[in-house]
PDB file of N, CA and C in Angstrom:
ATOM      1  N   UNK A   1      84.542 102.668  96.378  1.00  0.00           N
ATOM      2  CA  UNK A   1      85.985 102.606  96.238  1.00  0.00           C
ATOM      3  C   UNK A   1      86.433 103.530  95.113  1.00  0.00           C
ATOM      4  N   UNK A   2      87.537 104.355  95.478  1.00  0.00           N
ATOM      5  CA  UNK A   2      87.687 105.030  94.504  1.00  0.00           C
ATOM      6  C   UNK A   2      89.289 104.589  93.779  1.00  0.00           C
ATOM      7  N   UNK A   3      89.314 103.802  92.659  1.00  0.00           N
ATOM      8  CA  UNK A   3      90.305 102.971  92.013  1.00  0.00           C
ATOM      9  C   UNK A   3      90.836 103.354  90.983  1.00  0.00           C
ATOM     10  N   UNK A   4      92.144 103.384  90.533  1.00  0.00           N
ATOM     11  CA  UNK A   4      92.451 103.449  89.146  1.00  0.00           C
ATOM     12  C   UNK A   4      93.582 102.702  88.775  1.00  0.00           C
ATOM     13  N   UNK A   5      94.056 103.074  87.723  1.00  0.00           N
ATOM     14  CA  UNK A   5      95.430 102.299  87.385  1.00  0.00           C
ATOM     15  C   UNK A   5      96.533 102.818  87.493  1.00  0.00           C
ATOM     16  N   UNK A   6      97.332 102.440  87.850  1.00  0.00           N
ATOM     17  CA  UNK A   6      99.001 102.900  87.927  1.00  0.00           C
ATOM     18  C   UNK A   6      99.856 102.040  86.943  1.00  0.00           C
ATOM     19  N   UNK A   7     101.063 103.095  86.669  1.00  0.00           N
ATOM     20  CA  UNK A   7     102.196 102.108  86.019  1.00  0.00           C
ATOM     21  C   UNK A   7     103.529 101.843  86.930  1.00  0.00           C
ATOM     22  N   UNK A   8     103.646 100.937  87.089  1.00  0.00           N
ATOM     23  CA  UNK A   8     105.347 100.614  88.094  1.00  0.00           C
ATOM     24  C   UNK A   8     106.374 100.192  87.162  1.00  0.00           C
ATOM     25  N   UNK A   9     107.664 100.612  87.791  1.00  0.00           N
ATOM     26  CA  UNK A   9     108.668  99.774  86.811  1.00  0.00           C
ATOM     27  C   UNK A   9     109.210  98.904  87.978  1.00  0.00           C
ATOM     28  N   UNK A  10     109.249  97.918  88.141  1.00  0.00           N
ATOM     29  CA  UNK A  10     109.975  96.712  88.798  1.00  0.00           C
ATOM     30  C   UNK A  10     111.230  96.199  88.476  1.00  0.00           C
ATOM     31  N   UNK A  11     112.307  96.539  88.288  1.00  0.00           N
ATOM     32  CA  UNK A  11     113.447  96.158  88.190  1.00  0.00           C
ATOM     33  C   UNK A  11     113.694  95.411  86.537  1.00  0.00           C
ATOM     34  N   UNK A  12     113.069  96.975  85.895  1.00  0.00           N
ATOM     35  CA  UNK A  12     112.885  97.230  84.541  1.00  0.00           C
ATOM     36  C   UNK A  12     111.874  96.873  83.579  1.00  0.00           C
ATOM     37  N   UNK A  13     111.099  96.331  84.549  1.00  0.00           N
ATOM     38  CA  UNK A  13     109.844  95.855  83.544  1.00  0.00           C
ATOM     39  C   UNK A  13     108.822  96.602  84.494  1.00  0.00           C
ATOM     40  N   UNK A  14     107.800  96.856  83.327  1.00  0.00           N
ATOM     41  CA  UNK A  14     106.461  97.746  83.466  1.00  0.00           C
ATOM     42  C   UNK A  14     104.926  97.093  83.620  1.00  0.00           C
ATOM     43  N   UNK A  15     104.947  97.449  84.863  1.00  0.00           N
ATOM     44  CA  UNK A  15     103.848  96.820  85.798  1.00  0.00           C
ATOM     45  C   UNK A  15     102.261  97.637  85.828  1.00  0.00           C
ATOM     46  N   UNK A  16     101.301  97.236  85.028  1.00  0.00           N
ATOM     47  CA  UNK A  16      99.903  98.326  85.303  1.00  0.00           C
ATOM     48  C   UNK A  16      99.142  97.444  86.204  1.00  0.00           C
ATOM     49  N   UNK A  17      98.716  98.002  87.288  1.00  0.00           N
ATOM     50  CA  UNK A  17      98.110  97.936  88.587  1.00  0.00           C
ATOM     51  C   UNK A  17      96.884  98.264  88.697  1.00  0.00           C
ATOM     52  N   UNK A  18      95.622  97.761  88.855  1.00  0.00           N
ATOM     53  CA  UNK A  18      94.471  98.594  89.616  1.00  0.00           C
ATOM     54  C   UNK A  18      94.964  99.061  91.320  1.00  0.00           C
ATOM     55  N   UNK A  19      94.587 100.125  91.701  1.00  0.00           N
ATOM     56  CA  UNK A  19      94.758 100.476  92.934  1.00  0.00           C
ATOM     57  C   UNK A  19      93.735 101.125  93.097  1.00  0.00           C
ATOM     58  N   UNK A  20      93.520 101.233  94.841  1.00  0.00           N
ATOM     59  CA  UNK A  20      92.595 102.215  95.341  1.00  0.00           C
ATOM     60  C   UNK A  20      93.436 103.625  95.495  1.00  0.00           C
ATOM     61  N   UNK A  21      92.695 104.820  95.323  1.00  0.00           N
ATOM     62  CA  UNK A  21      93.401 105.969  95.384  1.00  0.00           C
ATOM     63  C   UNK A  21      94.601 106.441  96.291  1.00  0.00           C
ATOM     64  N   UNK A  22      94.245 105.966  97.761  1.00  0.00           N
ATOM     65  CA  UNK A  22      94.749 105.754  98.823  1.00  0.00           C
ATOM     66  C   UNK A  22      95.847 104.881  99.002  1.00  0.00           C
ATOM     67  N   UNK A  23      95.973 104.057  98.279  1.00  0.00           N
ATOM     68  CA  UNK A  23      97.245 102.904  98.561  1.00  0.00           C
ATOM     69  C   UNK A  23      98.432 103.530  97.194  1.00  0.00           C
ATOM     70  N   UNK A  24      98.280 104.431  96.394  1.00  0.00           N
ATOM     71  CA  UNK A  24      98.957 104.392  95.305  1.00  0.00           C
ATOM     72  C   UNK A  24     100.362 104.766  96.032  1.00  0.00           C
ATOM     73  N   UNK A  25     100.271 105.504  96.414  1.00  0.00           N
ATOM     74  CA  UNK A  25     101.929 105.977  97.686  1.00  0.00           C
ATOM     75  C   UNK A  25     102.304 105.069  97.848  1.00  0.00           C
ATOM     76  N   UNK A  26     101.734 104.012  98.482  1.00  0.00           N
ATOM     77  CA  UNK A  26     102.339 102.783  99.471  1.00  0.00           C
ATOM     78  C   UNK A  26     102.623 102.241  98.298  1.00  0.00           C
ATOM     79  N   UNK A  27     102.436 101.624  97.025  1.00  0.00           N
ATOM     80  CA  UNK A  27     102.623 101.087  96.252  1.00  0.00           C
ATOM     81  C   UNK A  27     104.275 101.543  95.393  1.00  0.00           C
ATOM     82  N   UNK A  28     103.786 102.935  95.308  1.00  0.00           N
ATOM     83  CA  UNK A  28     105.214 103.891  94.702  1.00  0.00           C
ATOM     84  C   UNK A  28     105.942 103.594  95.661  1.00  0.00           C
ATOM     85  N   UNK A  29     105.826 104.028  96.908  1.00  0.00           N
ATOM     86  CA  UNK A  29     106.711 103.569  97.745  1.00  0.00           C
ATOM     87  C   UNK A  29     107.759 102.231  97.905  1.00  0.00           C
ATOM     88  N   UNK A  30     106.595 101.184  97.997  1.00  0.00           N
ATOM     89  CA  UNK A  30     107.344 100.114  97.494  1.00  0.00           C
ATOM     90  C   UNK A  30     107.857  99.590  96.549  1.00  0.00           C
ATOM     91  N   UNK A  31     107.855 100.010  95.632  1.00  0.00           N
ATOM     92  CA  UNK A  31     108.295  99.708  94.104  1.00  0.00           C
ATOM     93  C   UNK A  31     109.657 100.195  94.306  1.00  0.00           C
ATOM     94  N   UNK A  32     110.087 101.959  95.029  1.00  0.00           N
ATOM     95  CA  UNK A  32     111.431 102.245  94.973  1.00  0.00           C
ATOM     96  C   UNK A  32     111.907 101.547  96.057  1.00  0.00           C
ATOM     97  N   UNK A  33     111.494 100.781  97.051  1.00  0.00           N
ATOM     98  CA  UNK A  33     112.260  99.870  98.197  1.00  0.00           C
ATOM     99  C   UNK A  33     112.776  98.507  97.529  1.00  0.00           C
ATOM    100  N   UNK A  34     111.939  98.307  96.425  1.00  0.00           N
ATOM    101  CA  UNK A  34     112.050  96.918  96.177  1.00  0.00           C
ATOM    102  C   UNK A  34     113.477  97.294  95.011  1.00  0.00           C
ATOM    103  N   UNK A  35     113.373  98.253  94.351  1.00  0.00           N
ATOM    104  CA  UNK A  35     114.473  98.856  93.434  1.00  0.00           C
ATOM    105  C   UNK A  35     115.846  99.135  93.847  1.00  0.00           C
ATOM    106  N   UNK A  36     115.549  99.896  94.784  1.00  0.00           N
ATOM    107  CA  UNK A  36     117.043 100.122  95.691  1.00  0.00           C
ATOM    108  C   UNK A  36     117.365  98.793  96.508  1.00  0.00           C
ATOM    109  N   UNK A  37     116.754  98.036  96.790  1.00  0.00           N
ATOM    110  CA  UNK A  37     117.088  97.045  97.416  1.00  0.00           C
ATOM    111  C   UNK A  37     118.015  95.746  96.129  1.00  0.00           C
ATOM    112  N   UNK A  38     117.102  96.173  94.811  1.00  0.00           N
ATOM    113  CA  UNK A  38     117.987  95.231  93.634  1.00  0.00           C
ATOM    114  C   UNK A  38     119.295  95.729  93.344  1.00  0.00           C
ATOM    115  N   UNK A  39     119.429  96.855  93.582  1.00  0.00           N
ATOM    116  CA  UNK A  39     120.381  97.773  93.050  1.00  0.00           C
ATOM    117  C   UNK A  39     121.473  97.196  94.087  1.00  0.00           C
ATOM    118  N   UNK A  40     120.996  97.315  95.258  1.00  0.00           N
ATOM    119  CA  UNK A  40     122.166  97.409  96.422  1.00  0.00           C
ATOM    120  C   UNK A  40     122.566  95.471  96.147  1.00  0.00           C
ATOM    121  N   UNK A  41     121.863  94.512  96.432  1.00  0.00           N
ATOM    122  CA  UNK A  41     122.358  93.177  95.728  1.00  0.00           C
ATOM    123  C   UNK A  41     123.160  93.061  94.414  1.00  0.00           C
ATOM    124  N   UNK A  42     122.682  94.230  93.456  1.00  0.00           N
ATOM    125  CA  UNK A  42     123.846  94.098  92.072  1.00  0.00           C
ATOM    126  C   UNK A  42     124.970  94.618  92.325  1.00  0.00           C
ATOM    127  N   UNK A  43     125.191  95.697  93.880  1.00  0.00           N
ATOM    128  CA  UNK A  43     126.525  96.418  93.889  1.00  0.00           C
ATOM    129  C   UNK A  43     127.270  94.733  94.591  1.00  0.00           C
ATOM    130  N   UNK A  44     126.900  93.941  95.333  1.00  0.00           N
ATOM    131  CA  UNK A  44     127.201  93.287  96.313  1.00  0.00           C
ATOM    132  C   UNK A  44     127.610  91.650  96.026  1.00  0.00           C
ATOM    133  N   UNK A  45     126.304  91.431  94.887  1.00  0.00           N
ATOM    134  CA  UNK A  45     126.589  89.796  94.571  1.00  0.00           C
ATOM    135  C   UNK A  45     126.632  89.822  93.094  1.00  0.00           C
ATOM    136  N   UNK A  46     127.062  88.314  92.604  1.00  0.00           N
ATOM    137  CA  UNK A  46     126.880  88.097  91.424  1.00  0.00           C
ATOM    138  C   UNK A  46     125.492  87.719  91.096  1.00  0.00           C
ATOM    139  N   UNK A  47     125.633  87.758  90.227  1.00  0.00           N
ATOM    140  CA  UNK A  47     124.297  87.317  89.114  1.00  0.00           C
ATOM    141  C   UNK A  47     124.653  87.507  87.750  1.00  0.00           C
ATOM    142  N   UNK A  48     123.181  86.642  86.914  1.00  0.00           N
ATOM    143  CA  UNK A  48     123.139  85.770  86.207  1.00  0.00           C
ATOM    144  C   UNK A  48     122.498  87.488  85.128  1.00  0.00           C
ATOM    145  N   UNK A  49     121.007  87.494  85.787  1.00  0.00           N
ATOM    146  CA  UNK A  49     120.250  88.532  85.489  1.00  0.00           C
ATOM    147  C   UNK A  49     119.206  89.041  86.329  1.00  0.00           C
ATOM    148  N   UNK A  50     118.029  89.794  85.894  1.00  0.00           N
ATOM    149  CA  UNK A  50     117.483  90.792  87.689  1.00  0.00           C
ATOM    150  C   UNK A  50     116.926  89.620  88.030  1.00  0.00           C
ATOM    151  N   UNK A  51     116.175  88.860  87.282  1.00  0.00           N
ATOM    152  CA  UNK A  51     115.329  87.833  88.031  1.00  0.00           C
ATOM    153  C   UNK A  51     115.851  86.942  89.560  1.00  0.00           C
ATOM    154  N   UNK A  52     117.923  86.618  89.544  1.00  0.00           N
ATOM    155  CA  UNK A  52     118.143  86.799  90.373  1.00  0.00           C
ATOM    156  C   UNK A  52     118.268  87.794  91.561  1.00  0.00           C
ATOM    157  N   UNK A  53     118.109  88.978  91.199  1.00  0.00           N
ATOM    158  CA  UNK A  53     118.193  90.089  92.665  1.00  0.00           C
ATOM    159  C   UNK A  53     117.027  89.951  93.036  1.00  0.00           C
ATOM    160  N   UNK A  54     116.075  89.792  92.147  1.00  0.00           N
ATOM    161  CA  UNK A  54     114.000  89.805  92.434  1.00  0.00           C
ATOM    162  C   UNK A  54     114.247  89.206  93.523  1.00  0.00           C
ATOM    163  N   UNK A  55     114.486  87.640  93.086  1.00  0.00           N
ATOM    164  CA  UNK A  55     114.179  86.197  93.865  1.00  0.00           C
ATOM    165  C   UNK A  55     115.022  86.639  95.603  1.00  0.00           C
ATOM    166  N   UNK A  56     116.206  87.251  95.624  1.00  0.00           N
ATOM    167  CA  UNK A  56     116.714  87.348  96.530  1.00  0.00           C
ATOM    168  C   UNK A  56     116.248  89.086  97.082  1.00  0.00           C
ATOM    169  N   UNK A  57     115.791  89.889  96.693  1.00  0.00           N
ATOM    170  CA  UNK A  57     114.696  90.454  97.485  1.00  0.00           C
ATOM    171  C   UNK A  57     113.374  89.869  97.957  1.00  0.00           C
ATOM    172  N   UNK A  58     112.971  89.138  96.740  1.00  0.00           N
ATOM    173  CA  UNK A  58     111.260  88.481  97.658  1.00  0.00           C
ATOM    174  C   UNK A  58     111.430  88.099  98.433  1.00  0.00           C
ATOM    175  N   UNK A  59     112.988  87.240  99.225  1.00  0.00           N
ATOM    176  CA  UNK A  59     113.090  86.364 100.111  1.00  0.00           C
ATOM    177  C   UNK A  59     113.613  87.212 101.261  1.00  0.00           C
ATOM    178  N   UNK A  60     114.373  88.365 101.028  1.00  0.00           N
ATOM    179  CA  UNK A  60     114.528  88.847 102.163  1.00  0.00           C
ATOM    180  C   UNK A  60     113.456  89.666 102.875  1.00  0.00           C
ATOM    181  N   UNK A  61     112.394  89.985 102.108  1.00  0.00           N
ATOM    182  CA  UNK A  61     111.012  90.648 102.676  1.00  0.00           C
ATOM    183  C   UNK A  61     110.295  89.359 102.784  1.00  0.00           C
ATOM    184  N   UNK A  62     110.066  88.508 102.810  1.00  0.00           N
ATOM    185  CA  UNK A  62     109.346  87.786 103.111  1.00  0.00           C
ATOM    186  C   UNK A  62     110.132  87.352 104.504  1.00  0.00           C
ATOM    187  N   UNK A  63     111.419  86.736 104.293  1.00  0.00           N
ATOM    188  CA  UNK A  63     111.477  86.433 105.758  1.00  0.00           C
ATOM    189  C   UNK A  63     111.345  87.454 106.942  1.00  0.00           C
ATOM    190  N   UNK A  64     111.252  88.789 106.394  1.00  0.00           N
ATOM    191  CA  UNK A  64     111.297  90.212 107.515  1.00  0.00           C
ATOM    192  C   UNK A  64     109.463  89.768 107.910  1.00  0.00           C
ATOM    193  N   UNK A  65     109.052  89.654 106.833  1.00  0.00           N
ATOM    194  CA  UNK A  65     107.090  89.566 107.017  1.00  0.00           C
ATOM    195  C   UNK A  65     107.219  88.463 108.230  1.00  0.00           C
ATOM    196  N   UNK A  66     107.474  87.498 107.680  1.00  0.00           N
ATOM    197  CA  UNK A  66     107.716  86.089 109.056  1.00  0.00           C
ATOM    198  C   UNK A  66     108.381  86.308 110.493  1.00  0.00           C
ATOM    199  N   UNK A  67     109.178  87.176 110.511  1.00  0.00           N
ATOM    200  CA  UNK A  67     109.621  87.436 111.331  1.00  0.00           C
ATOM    201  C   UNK A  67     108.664  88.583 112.173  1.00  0.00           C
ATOM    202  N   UNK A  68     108.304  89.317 111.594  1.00  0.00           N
ATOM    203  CA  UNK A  68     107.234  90.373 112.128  1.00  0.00           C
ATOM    204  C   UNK A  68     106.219  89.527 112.587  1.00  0.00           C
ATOM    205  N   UNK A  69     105.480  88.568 111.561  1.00  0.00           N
ATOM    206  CA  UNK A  69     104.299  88.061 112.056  1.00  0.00           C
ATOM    207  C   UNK A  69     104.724  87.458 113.567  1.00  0.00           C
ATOM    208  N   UNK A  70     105.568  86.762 113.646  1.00  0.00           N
ATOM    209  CA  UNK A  70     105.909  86.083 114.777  1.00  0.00           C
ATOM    210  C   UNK A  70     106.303  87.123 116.161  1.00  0.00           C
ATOM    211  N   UNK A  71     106.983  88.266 115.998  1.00  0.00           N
ATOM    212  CA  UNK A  71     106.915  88.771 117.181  1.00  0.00           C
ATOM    213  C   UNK A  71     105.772  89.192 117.535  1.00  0.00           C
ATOM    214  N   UNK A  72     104.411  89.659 116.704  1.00  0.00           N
ATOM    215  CA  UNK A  72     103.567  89.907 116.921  1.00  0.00           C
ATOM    216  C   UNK A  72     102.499  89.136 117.660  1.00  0.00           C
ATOM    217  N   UNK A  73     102.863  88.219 117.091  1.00  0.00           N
ATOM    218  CA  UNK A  73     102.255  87.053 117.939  1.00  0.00           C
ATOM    219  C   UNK A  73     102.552  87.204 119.746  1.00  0.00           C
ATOM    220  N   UNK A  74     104.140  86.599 119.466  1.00  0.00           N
ATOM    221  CA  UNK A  74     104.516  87.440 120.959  1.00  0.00           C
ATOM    222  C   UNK A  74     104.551  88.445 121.370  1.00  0.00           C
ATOM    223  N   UNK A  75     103.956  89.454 120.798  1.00  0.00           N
ATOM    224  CA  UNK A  75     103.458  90.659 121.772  1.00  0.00           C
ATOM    225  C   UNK A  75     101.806  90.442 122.143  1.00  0.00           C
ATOM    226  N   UNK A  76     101.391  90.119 121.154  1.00  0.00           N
ATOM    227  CA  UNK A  76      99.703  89.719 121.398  1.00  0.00           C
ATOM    228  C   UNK A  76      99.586  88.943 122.524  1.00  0.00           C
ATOM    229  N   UNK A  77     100.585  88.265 122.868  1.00  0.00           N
ATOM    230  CA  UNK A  77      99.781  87.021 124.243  1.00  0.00           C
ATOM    231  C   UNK A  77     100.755  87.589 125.168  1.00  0.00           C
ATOM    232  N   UNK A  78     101.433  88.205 125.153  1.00  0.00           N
ATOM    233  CA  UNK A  78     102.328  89.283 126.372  1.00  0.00           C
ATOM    234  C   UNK A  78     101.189  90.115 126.805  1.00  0.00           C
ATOM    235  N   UNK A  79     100.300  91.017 125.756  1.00  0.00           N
ATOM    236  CA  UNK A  79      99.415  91.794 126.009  1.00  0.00           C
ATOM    237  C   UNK A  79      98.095  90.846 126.418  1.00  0.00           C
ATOM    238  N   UNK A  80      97.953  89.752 125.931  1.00  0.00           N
ATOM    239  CA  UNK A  80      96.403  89.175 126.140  1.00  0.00           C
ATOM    240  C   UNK A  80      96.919  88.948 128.194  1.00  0.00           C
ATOM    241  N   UNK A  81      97.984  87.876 128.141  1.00  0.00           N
ATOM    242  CA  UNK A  81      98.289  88.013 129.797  1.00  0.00           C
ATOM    243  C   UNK A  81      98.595  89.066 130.721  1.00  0.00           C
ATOM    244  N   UNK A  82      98.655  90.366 130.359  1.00  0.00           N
ATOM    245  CA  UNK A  82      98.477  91.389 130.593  1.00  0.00           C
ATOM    246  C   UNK A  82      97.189  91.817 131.600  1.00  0.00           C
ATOM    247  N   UNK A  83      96.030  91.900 129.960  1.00  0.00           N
ATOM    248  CA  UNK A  83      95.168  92.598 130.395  1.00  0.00           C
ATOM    249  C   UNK A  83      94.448  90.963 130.934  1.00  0.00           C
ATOM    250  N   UNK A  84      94.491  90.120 131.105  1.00  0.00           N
ATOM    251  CA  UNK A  84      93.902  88.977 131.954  1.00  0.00           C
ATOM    252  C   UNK A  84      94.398  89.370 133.227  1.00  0.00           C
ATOM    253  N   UNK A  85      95.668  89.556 133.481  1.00  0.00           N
ATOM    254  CA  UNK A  85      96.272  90.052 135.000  1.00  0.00           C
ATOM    255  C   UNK A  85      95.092  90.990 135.752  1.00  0.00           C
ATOM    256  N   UNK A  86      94.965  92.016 134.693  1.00  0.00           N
ATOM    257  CA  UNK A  86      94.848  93.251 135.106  1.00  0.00           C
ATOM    258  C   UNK A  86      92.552  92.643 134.934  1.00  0.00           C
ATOM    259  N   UNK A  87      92.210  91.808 134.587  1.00  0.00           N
ATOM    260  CA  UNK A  87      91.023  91.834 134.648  1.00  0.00           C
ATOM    261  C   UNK A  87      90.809  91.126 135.546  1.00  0.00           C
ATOM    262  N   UNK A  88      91.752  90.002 135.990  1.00  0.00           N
ATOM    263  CA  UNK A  88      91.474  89.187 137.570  1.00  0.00           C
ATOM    264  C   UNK A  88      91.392  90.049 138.643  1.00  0.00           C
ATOM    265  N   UNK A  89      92.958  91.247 138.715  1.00  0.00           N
ATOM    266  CA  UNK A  89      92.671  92.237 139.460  1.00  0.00           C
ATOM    267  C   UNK A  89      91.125  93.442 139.733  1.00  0.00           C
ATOM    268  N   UNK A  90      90.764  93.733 139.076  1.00  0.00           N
ATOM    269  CA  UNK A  90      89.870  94.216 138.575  1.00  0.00           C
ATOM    270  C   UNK A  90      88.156  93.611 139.290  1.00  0.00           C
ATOM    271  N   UNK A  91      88.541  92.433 139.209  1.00  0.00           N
ATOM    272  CA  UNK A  91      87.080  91.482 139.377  1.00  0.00           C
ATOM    273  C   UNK A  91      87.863  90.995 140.932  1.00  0.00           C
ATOM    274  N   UNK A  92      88.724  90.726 140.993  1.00  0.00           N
ATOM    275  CA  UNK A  92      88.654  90.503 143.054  1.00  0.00           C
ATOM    276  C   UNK A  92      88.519  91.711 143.535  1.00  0.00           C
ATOM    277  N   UNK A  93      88.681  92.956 142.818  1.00  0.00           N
ATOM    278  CA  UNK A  93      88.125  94.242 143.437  1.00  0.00           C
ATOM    279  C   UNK A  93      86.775  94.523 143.652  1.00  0.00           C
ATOM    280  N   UNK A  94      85.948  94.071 142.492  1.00  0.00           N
ATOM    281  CA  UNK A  94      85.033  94.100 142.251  1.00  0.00           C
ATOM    282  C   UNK A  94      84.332  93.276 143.386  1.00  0.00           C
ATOM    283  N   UNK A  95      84.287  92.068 143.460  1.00  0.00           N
ATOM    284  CA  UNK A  95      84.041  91.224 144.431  1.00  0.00           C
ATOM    285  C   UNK A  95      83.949  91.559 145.489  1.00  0.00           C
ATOM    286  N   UNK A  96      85.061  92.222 146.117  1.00  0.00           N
ATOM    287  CA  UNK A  96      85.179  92.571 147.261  1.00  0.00           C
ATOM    288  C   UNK A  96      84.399  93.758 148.027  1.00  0.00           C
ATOM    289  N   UNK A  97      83.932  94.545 146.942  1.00  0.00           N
ATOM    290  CA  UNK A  97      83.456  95.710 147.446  1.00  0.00           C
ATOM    291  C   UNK A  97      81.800  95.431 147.008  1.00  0.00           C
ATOM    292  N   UNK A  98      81.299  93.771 146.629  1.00  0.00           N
ATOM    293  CA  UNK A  98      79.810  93.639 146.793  1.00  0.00           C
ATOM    294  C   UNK A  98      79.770  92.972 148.192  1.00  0.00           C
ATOM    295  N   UNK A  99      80.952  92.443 148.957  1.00  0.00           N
ATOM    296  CA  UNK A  99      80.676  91.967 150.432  1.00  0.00           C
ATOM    297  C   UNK A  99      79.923  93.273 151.510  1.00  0.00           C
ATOM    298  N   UNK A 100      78.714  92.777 151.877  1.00  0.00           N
ATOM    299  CA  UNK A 100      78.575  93.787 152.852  1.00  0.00           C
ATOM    300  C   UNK A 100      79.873  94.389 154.115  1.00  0.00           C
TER     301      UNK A 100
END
Protein backbone atom coordinates (compact mmCIF):
# COMPACT_ATOMS: atom_id res chain seq x y z
CA UNK A 1 0.00 0.00 0.00
CA UNK A 2 1.30 3.06 -0.85
CA UNK A 3 -0.07 5.68 2.08
CA UNK A 4 0.49 9.00 3.39
CA UNK A 5 -0.99 11.85 5.12
CA UNK A 6 -3.13 14.59 3.97
CA UNK A 7 -4.46 17.81 5.51
CA UNK A 8 -8.37 18.72 4.97
CA UNK A 9 -10.15 21.70 6.12
CA UNK A 10 -13.79 20.65 7.00
CA UNK A 11 -15.87 23.51 7.48
CA UNK A 12 -12.89 25.30 9.11
CA UNK A 13 -11.26 22.94 11.09
CA UNK A 14 -8.09 20.97 10.05
CA UNK A 15 -8.32 17.40 9.46
CA UNK A 16 -4.79 15.07 9.04
CA UNK A 17 -5.75 11.84 7.35
CA UNK A 18 -3.74 8.68 6.53
CA UNK A 19 -4.70 7.86 2.92
CA UNK A 20 -3.75 5.53 0.25
CA UNK A 21 -2.14 7.44 -2.67
CA UNK A 22 -5.00 6.67 -4.89
CA UNK A 23 -7.98 7.78 -2.82
CA UNK A 24 -6.37 11.31 -1.97
CA UNK A 25 -8.62 12.98 -5.00
CA UNK A 26 -11.66 11.29 -3.81
CA UNK A 27 -11.00 12.57 -0.46
CA UNK A 28 -10.13 16.37 -1.80
CA UNK A 29 -12.92 15.88 -3.69
CA UNK A 30 -15.11 15.32 -0.99
CA UNK A 31 -14.03 17.66 1.44
CA UNK A 32 -14.99 20.56 -1.33
CA UNK A 33 -18.64 18.74 -1.74
CA UNK A 34 -19.05 18.59 1.81
CA UNK A 35 -17.90 22.57 1.92
CA UNK A 36 -20.01 23.88 -0.75
CA UNK A 37 -22.73 21.97 0.43
CA UNK A 38 -22.20 23.98 4.18
CA UNK A 39 -21.89 27.04 2.42
CA UNK A 40 -25.07 26.60 0.32
CA UNK A 41 -27.18 25.65 3.93
CA UNK A 42 -25.53 29.00 5.49
CA UNK A 43 -26.87 30.98 2.30
CA UNK A 44 -30.40 29.20 3.00
CA UNK A 45 -31.02 28.40 6.82
CA UNK A 46 -30.40 29.65 10.12
CA UNK A 47 -27.98 28.53 12.47
CA UNK A 48 -26.53 28.57 15.64
CA UNK A 49 -22.81 27.61 14.32
CA UNK A 50 -21.08 25.09 11.44
CA UNK A 51 -21.63 22.20 13.65
CA UNK A 52 -25.23 22.86 12.62
CA UNK A 53 -24.68 22.86 8.65
CA UNK A 54 -22.16 19.58 9.41
CA UNK A 55 -25.10 17.75 11.17
CA UNK A 56 -27.48 18.78 8.32
CA UNK A 57 -25.03 17.77 5.56
CA UNK A 58 -24.15 14.30 7.25
CA UNK A 59 -27.83 13.76 7.06
CA UNK A 60 -28.45 14.70 3.72
CA UNK A 61 -25.58 12.29 2.37
CA UNK A 62 -26.42 9.77 4.39
CA UNK A 63 -29.96 9.63 3.47
CA UNK A 64 -28.69 9.89 -0.50
CA UNK A 65 -26.22 6.61 0.71
CA UNK A 66 -29.70 4.86 1.93
CA UNK A 67 -31.37 5.66 -0.75
CA UNK A 68 -28.70 4.39 -3.25
CA UNK A 69 -28.18 1.32 -1.19
CA UNK A 70 -31.79 0.52 -1.64
CA UNK A 71 -32.23 1.01 -5.33
CA UNK A 72 -29.40 -1.10 -5.69
CA UNK A 73 -30.78 -3.64 -4.09
CA UNK A 74 -33.63 -3.27 -6.57
CA UNK A 75 -31.62 -3.41 -9.42
CA UNK A 76 -29.65 -6.50 -8.11
CA UNK A 77 -32.81 -8.82 -7.95
CA UNK A 78 -34.27 -7.12 -11.29
CA UNK A 79 -30.88 -8.36 -12.65
CA UNK A 80 -30.60 -11.71 -10.49
CA UNK A 81 -34.44 -12.49 -12.19
CA UNK A 82 -33.09 -11.58 -15.26
CA UNK A 83 -30.29 -13.67 -15.72
CA UNK A 84 -32.43 -16.71 -13.90
CA UNK A 85 -34.96 -16.03 -16.93
CA UNK A 86 -32.35 -16.10 -19.26
CA UNK A 87 -30.56 -19.37 -17.53
CA UNK A 88 -33.96 -21.42 -17.50
CA UNK A 89 -34.02 -20.39 -21.14
CA UNK A 90 -30.71 -21.46 -21.78
CA UNK A 91 -31.00 -25.01 -19.99
CA UNK A 92 -34.56 -25.99 -21.81
CA UNK A 93 -32.34 -25.31 -24.81
CA UNK A 94 -29.88 -27.19 -23.64
CA UNK A 95 -32.11 -30.08 -22.81
CA UNK A 96 -33.62 -30.16 -25.78
CA UNK A 97 -30.91 -30.53 -28.09
CA UNK A 98 -29.49 -33.78 -25.76
CA UNK A 99 -32.99 -35.53 -26.97
CA UNK A 100 -32.03 -37.80 -29.72
Amino acid sequence: MNEFAISLNIADRPYRLVVEKDHEELFRKATRLIDKRIKDYSVNYAYKDKQDLLAMVALEYATSFLQDEELLKQKEGQWKSKLEEVDHVLAEHLSEQDVP
